[in-house]
Protein backbone atom coordinates (compact mmCIF):
# COMPACT_ATOMS: atom_id res chain seq x y z
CA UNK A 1 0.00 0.00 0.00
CA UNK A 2 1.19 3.26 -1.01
CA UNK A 3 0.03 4.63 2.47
CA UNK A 4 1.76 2.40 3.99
CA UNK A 5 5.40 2.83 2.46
CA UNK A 6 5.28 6.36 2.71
CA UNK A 7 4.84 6.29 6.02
CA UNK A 8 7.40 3.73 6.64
CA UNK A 9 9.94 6.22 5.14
CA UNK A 10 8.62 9.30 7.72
CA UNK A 11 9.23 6.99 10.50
CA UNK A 12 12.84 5.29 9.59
CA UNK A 13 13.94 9.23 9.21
CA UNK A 14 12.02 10.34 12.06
CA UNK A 15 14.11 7.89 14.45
CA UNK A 16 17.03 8.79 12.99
CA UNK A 17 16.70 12.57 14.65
CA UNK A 18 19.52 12.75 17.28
CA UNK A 19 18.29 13.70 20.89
CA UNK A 20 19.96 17.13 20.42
CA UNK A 21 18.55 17.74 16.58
CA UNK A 22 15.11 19.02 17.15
CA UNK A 23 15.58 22.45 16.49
CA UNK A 24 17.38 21.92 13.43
CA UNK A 25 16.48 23.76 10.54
CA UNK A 26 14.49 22.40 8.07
CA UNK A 27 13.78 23.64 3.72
CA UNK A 28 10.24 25.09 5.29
CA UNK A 29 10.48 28.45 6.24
CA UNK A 30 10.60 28.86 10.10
CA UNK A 31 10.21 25.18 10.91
CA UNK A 32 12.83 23.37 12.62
CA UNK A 33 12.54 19.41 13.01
CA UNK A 34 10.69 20.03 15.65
CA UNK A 35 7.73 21.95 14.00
CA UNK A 36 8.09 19.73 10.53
CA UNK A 37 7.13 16.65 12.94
CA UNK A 38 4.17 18.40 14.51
CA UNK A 39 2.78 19.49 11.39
CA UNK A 40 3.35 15.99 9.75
CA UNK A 41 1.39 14.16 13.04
CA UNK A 42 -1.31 16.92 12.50
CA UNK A 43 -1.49 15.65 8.94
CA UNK A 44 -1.95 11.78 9.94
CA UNK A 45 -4.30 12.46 12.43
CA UNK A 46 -6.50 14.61 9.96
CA UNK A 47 -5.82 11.72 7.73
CA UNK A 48 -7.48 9.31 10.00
CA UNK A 49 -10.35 12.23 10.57
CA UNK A 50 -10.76 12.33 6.89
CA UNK A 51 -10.80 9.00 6.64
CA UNK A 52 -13.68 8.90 9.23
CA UNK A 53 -16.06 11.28 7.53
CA UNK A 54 -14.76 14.75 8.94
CA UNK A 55 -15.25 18.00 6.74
CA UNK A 56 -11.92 19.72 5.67
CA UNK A 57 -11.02 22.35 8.65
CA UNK A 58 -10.41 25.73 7.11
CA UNK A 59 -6.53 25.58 9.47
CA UNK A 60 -5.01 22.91 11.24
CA UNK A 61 -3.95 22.90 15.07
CA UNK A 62 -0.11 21.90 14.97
CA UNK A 63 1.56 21.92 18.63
CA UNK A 64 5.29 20.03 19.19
CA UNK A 65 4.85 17.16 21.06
CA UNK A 66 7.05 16.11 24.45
CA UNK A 67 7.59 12.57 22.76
CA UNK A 68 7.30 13.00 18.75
CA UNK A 69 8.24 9.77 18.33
CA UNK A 70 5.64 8.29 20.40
CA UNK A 71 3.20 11.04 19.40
CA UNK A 72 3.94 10.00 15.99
CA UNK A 73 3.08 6.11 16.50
CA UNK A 74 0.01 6.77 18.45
CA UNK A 75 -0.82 8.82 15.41
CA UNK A 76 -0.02 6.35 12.57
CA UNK A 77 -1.36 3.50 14.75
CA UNK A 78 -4.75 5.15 15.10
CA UNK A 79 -4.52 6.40 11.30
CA UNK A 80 -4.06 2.65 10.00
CA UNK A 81 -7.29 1.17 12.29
CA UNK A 82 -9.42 4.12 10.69
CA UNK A 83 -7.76 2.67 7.14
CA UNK A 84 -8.25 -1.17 8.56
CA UNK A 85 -12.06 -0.86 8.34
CA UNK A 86 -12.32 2.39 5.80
CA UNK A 87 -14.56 1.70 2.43
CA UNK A 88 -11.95 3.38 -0.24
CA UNK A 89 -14.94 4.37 -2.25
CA UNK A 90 -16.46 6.65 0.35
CA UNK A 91 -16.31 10.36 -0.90
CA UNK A 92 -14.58 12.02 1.72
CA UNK A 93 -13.09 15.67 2.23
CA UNK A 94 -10.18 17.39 0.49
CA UNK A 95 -8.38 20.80 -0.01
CA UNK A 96 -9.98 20.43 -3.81
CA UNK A 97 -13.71 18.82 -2.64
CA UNK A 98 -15.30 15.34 -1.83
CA UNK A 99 -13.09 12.68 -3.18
CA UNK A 100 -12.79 8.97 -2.85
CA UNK A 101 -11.04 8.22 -0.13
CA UNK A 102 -8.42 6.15 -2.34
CA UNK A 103 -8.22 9.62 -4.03
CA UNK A 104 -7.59 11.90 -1.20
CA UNK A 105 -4.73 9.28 0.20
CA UNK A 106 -3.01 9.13 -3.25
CA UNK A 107 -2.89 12.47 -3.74
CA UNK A 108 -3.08 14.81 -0.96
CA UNK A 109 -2.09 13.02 1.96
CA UNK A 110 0.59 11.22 0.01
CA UNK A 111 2.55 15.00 -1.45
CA UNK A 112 2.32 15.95 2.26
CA UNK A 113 4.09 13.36 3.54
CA UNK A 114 6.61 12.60 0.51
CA UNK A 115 7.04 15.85 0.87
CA UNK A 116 7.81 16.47 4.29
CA UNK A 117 10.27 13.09 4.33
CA UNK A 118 12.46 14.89 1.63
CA UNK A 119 12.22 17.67 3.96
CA UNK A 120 13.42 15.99 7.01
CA UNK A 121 16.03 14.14 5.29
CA UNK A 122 17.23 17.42 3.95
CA UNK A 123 17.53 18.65 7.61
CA UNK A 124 19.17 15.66 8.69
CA UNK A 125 21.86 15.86 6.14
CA UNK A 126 20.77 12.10 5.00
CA UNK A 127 19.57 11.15 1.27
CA UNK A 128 15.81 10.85 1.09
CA UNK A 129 15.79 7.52 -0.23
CA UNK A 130 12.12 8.10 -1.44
CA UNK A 131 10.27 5.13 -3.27
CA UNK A 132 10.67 6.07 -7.01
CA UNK A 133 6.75 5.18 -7.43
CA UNK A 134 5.79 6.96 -4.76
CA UNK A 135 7.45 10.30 -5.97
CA UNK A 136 6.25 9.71 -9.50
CA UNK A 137 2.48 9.51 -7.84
CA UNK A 138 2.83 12.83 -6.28
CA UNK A 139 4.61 14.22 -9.58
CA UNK A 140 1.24 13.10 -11.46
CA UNK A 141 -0.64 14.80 -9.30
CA UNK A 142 1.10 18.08 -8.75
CA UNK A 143 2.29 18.42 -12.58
CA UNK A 144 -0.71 19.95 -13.29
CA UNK A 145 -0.70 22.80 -10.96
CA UNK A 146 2.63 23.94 -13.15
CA UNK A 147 4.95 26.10 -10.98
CA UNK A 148 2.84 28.47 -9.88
CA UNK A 149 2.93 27.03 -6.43
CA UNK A 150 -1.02 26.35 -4.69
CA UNK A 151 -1.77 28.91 -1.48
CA UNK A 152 -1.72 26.61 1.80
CA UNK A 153 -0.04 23.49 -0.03
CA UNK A 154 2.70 24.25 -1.34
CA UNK A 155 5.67 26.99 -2.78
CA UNK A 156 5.96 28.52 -5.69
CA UNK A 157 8.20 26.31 -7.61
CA UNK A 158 11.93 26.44 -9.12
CA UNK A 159 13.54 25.73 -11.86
CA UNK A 160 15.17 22.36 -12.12
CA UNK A 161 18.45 21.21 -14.70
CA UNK A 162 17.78 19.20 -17.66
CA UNK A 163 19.34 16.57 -16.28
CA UNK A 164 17.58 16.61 -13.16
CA UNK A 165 16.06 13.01 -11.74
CA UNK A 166 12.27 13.13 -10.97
CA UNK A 167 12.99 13.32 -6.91
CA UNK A 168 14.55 16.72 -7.62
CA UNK A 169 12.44 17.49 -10.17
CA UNK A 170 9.40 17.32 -7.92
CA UNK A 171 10.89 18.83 -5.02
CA UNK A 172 11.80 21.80 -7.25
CA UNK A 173 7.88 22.12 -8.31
CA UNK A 174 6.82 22.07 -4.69
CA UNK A 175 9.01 25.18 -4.14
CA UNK A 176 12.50 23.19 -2.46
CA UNK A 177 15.27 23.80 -4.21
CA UNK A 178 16.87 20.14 -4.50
């Protein structure tokens, strides 16, 4: 599951944050680790609220956690029983409108957190390692918002080199410069 491995990456580089590394900057403006965690949690458990049948809020609550780690678990944990018994069919909220909920995970919820492990990686000074058909799902989906950048989602993007692989490529779109 797509879900699934994407997640699995967040958590392997999650772990690997050193003790003292939390306020590391990250490629988002004003985050360090710290905040890029928080907001990533917030995202899984509005995942699993999405998943249940909540409406889209119009902004987030983010707050750093004491243990992100274990803030992070409880999160994915309670994300994947919502998933465990979730009809993939159901229309559900998104930033764009009612979706199928196979939909919103493929597309939304799967940039954010592609996304965010690219970031973290960058922080940590580590290569992203990102599944190659996992980015290429997320550069489907964003390619045709150009580089204009979407308010609330993402950056304004950058140019990228010719010779540029699609990781880089798609970071560059989102607004990182890879």
């Amino acid at each position: 599951m797509t879900t699934e491995l994407a997640l699995d990456r967040f958590e392997a580089l999650l772990t690997a944050v050193p003790a003292d590394g939390w306020e590391r900057p990250t490629p988002c403006d004003k985050w360090a680790i710290a905040d890029l965690v928080a907001h990533v949690i917030a995202v899984v458990r509005l995942g699993r609220e999405l998943a249940l049948g909540a409406d889209f809020p119009q902004a987030g609550e983010q707050s750093r956690e004491a243990d992100p780690v274990a803030a992070w678990r409880e999160a994915r944990r309670s994300l994947e029983d919502a998933l465990a018994k979730a009809d993939f069919t159901a229309e559900v909220a998104a930033p764009v409108g009612r979706v199928p909920l196979r939909t919103m995970l493929d597309t939304f919820f799967l940039t954010e957190i592609v996304a965010h492990s690219w970031d973290l990686a960058t922080a940590l000074g580590v290569p992203p390692a990102l599944d190659a058909e996992l980015v290429h799902r997320v550069q489907e989906y964003v390619r045709p918002f150009g580089h204009e950048g979407v308010e609330g989602l993402f950056e304004p993007g950058v140019p990228s080199s010719d010779d540029a692989d699609e990781t880089t490529r798609l970071m560059n779109q989102l607004g990182r410069s890879a």
